[in-house]
PDB file of N, CA and C in Angstrom:
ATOM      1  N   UNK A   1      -6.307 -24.103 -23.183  1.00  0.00           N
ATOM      2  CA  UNK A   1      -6.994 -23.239 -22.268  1.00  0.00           C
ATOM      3  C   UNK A   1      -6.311 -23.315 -20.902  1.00  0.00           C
ATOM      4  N   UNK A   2      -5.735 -22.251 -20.469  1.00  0.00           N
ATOM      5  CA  UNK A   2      -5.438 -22.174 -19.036  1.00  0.00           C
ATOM      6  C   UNK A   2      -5.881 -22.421 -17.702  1.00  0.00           C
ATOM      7  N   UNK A   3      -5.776 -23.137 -16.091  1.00  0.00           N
ATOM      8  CA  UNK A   3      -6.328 -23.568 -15.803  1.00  0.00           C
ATOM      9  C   UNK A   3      -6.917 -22.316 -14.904  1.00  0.00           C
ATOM     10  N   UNK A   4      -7.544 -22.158 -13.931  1.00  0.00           N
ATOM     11  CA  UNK A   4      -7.238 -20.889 -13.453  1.00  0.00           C
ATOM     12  C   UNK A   4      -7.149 -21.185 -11.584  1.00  0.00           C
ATOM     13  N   UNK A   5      -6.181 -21.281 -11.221  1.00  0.00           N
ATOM     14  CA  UNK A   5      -5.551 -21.502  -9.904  1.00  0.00           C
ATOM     15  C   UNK A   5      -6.660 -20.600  -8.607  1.00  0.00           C
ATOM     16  N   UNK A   6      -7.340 -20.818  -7.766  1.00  0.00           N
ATOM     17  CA  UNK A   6      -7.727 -20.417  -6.843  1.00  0.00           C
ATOM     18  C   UNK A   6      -6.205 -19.718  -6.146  1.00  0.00           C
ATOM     19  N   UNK A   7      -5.410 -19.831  -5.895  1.00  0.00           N
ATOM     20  CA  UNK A   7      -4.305 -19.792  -4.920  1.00  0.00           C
ATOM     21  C   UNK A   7      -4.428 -18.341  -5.772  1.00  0.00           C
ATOM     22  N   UNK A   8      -3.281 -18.580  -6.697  1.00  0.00           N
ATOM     23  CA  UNK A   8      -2.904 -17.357  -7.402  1.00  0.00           C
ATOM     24  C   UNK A   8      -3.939 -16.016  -7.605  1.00  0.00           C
ATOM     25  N   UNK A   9      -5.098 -16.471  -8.380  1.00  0.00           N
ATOM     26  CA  UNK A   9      -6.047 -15.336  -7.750  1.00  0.00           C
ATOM     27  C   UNK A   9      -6.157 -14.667  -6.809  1.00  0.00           C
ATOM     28  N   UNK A  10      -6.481 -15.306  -5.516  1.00  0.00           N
ATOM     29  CA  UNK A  10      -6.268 -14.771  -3.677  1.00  0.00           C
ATOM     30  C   UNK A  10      -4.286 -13.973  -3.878  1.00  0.00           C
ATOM     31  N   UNK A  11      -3.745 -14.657  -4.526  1.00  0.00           N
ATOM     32  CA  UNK A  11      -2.590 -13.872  -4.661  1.00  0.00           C
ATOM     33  C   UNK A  11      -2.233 -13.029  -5.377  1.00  0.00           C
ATOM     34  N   UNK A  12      -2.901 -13.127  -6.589  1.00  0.00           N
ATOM     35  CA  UNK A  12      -2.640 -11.278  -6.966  1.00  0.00           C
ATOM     36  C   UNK A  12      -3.576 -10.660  -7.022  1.00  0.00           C
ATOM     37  N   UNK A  13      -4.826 -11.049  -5.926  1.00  0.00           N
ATOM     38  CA  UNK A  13      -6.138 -10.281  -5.596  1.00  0.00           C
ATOM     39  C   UNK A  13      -4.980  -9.015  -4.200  1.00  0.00           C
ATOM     40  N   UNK A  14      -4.126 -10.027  -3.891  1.00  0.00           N
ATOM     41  CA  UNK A  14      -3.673  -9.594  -2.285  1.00  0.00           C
ATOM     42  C   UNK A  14      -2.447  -8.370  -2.471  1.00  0.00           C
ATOM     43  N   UNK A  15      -1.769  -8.767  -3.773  1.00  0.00           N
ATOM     44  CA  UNK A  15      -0.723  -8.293  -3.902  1.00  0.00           C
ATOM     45  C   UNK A  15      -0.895  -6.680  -4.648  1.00  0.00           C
ATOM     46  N   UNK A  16      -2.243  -6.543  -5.390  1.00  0.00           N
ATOM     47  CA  UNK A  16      -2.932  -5.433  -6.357  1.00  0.00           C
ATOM     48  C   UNK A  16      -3.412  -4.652  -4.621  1.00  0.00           C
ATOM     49  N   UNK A  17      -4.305  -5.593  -3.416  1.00  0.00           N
ATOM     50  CA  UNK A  17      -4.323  -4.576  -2.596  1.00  0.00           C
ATOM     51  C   UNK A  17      -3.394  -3.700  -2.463  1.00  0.00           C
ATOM     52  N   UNK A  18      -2.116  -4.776  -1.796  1.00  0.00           N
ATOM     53  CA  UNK A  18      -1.404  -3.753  -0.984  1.00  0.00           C
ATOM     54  C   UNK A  18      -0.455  -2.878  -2.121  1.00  0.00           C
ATOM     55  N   UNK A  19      -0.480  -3.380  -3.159  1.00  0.00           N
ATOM     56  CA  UNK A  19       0.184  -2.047  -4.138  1.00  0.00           C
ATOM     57  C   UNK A  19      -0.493  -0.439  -4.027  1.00  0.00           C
ATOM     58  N   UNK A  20      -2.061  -1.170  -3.931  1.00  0.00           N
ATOM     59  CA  UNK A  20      -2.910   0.034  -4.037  1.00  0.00           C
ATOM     60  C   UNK A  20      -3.179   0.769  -2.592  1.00  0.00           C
ATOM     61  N   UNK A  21      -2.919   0.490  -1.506  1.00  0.00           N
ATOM     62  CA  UNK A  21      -2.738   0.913  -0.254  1.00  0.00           C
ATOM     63  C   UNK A  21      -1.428   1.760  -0.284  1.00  0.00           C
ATOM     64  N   UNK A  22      -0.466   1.315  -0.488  1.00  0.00           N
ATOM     65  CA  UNK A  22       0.922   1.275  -0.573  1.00  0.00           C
ATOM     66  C   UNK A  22       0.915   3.257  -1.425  1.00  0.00           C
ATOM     67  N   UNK A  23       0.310   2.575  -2.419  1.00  0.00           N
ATOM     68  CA  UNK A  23       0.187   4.226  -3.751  1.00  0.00           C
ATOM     69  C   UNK A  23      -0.110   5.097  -3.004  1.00  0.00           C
ATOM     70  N   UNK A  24      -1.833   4.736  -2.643  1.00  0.00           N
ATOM     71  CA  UNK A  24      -2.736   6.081  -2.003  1.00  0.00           C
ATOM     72  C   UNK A  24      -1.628   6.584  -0.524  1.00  0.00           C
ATOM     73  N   UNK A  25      -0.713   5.899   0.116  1.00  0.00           N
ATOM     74  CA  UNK A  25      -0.078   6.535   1.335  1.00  0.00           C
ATOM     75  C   UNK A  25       0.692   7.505   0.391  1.00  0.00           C
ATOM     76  N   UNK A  26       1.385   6.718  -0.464  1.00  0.00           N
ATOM     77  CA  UNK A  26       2.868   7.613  -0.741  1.00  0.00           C
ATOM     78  C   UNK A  26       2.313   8.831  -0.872  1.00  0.00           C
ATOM     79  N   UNK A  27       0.826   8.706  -1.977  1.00  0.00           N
ATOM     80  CA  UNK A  27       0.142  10.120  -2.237  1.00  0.00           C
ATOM     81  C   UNK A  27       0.187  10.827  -0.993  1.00  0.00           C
ATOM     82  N   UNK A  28      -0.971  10.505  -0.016  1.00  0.00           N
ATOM     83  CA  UNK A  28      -0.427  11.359   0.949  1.00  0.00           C
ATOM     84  C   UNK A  28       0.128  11.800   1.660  1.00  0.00           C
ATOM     85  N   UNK A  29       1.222  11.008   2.071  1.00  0.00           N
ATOM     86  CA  UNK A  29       2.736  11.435   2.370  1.00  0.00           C
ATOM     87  C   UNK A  29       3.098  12.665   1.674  1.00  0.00           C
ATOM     88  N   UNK A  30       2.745  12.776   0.333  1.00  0.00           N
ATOM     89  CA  UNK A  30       3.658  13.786  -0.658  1.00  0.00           C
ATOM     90  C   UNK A  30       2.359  14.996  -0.414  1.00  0.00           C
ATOM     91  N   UNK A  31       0.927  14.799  -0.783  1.00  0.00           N
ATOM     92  CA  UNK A  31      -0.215  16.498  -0.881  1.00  0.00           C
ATOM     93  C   UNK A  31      -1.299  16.387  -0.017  1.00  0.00           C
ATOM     94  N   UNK A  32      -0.386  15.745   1.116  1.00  0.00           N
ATOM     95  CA  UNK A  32      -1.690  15.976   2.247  1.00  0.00           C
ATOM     96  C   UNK A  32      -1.748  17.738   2.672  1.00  0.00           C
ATOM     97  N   UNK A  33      -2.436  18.006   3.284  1.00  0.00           N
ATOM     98  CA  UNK A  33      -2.942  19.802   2.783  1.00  0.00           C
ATOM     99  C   UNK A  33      -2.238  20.049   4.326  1.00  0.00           C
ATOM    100  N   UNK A  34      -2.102  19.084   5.560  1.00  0.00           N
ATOM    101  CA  UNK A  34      -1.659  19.482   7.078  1.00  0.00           C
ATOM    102  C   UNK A  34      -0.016  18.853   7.354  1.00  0.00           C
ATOM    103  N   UNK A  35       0.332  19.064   8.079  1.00  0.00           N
ATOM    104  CA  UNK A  35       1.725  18.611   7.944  1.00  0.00           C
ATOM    105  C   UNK A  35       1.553  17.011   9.144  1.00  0.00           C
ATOM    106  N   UNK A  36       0.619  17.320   9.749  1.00  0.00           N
ATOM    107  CA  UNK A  36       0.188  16.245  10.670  1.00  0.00           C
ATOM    108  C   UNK A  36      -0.670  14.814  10.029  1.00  0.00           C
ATOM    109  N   UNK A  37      -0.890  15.356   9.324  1.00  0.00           N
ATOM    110  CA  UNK A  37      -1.568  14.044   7.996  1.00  0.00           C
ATOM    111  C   UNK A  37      -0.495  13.370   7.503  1.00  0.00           C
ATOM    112  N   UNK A  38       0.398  14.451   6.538  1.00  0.00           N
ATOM    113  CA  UNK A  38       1.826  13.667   5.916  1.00  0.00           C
ATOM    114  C   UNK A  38       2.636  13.212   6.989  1.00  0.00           C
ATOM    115  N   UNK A  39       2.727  13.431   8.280  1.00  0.00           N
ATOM    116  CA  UNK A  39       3.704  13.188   9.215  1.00  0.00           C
ATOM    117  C   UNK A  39       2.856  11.100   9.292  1.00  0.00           C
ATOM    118  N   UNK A  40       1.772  11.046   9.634  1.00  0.00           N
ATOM    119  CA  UNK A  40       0.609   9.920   9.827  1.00  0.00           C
ATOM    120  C   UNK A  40       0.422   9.120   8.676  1.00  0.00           C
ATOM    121  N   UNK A  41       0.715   9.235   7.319  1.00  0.00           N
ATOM    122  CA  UNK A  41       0.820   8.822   5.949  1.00  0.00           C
ATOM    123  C   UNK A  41       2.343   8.113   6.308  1.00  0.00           C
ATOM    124  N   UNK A  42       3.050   8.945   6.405  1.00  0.00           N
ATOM    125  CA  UNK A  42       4.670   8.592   6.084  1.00  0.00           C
ATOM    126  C   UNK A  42       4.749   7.580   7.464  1.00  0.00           C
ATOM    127  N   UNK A  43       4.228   7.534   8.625  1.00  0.00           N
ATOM    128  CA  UNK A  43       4.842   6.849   9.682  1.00  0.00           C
ATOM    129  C   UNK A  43       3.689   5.384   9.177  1.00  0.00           C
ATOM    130  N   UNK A  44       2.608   5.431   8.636  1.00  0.00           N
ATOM    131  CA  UNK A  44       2.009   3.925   8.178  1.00  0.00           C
ATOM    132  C   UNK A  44       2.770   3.626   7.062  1.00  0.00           C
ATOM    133  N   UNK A  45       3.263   4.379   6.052  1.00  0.00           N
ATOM    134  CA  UNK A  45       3.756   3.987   4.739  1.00  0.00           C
ATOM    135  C   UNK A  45       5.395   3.129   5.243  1.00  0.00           C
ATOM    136  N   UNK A  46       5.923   3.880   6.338  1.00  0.00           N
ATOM    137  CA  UNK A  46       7.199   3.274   6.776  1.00  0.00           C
ATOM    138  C   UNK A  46       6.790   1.601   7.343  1.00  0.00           C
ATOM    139  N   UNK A  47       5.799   1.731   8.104  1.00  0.00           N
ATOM    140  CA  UNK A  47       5.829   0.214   8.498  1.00  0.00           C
ATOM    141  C   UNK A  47       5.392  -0.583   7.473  1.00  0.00           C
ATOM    142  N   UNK A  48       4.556  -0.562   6.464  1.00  0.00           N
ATOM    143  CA  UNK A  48       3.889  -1.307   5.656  1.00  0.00           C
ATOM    144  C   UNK A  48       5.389  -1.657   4.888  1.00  0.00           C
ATOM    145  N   UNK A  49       6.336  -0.549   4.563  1.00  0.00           N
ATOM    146  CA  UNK A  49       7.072  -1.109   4.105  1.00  0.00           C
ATOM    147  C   UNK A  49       8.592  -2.007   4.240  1.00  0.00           C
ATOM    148  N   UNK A  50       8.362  -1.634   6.173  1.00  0.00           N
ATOM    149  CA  UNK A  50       9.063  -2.466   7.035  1.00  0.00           C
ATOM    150  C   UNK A  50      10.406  -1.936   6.757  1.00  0.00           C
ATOM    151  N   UNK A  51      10.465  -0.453   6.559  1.00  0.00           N
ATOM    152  CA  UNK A  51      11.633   0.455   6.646  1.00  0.00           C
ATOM    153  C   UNK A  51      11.806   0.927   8.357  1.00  0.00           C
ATOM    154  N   UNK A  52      10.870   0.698   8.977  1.00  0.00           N
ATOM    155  CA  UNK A  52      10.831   1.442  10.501  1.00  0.00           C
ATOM    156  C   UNK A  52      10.615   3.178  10.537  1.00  0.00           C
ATOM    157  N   UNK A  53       9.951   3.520  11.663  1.00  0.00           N
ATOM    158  CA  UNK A  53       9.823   4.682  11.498  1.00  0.00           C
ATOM    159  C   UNK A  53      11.412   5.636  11.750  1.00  0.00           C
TER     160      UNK A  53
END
């Protein structure tokens, strides 16, 4: 039986966030309906991914 690590949990509790933060931007980066939304998607999606704006 496996043990089950507190650490690791908090760590791929953390890592499933920011995948899932990460998704929903790209989405709206790509079918936001204003061009001022995708412009605001793409400039958070750039830092999160520490590409720079």
């Amino acid at each position: 039986m496996p043990t089950h690590d507190p650490a690791i949990l908090a760590l791929a509790t953390s890592a499933a966030g920011y995948l899932a933060t990460v998704t929903v931007l790209a989405l709206t980066a790509i079918a936001a309906p204003t061009s001022v939304r995708r412009r605001e998607a793409r400039t958070i999606l750039a830092l999160l991914l520490s590409c720079g704006p």
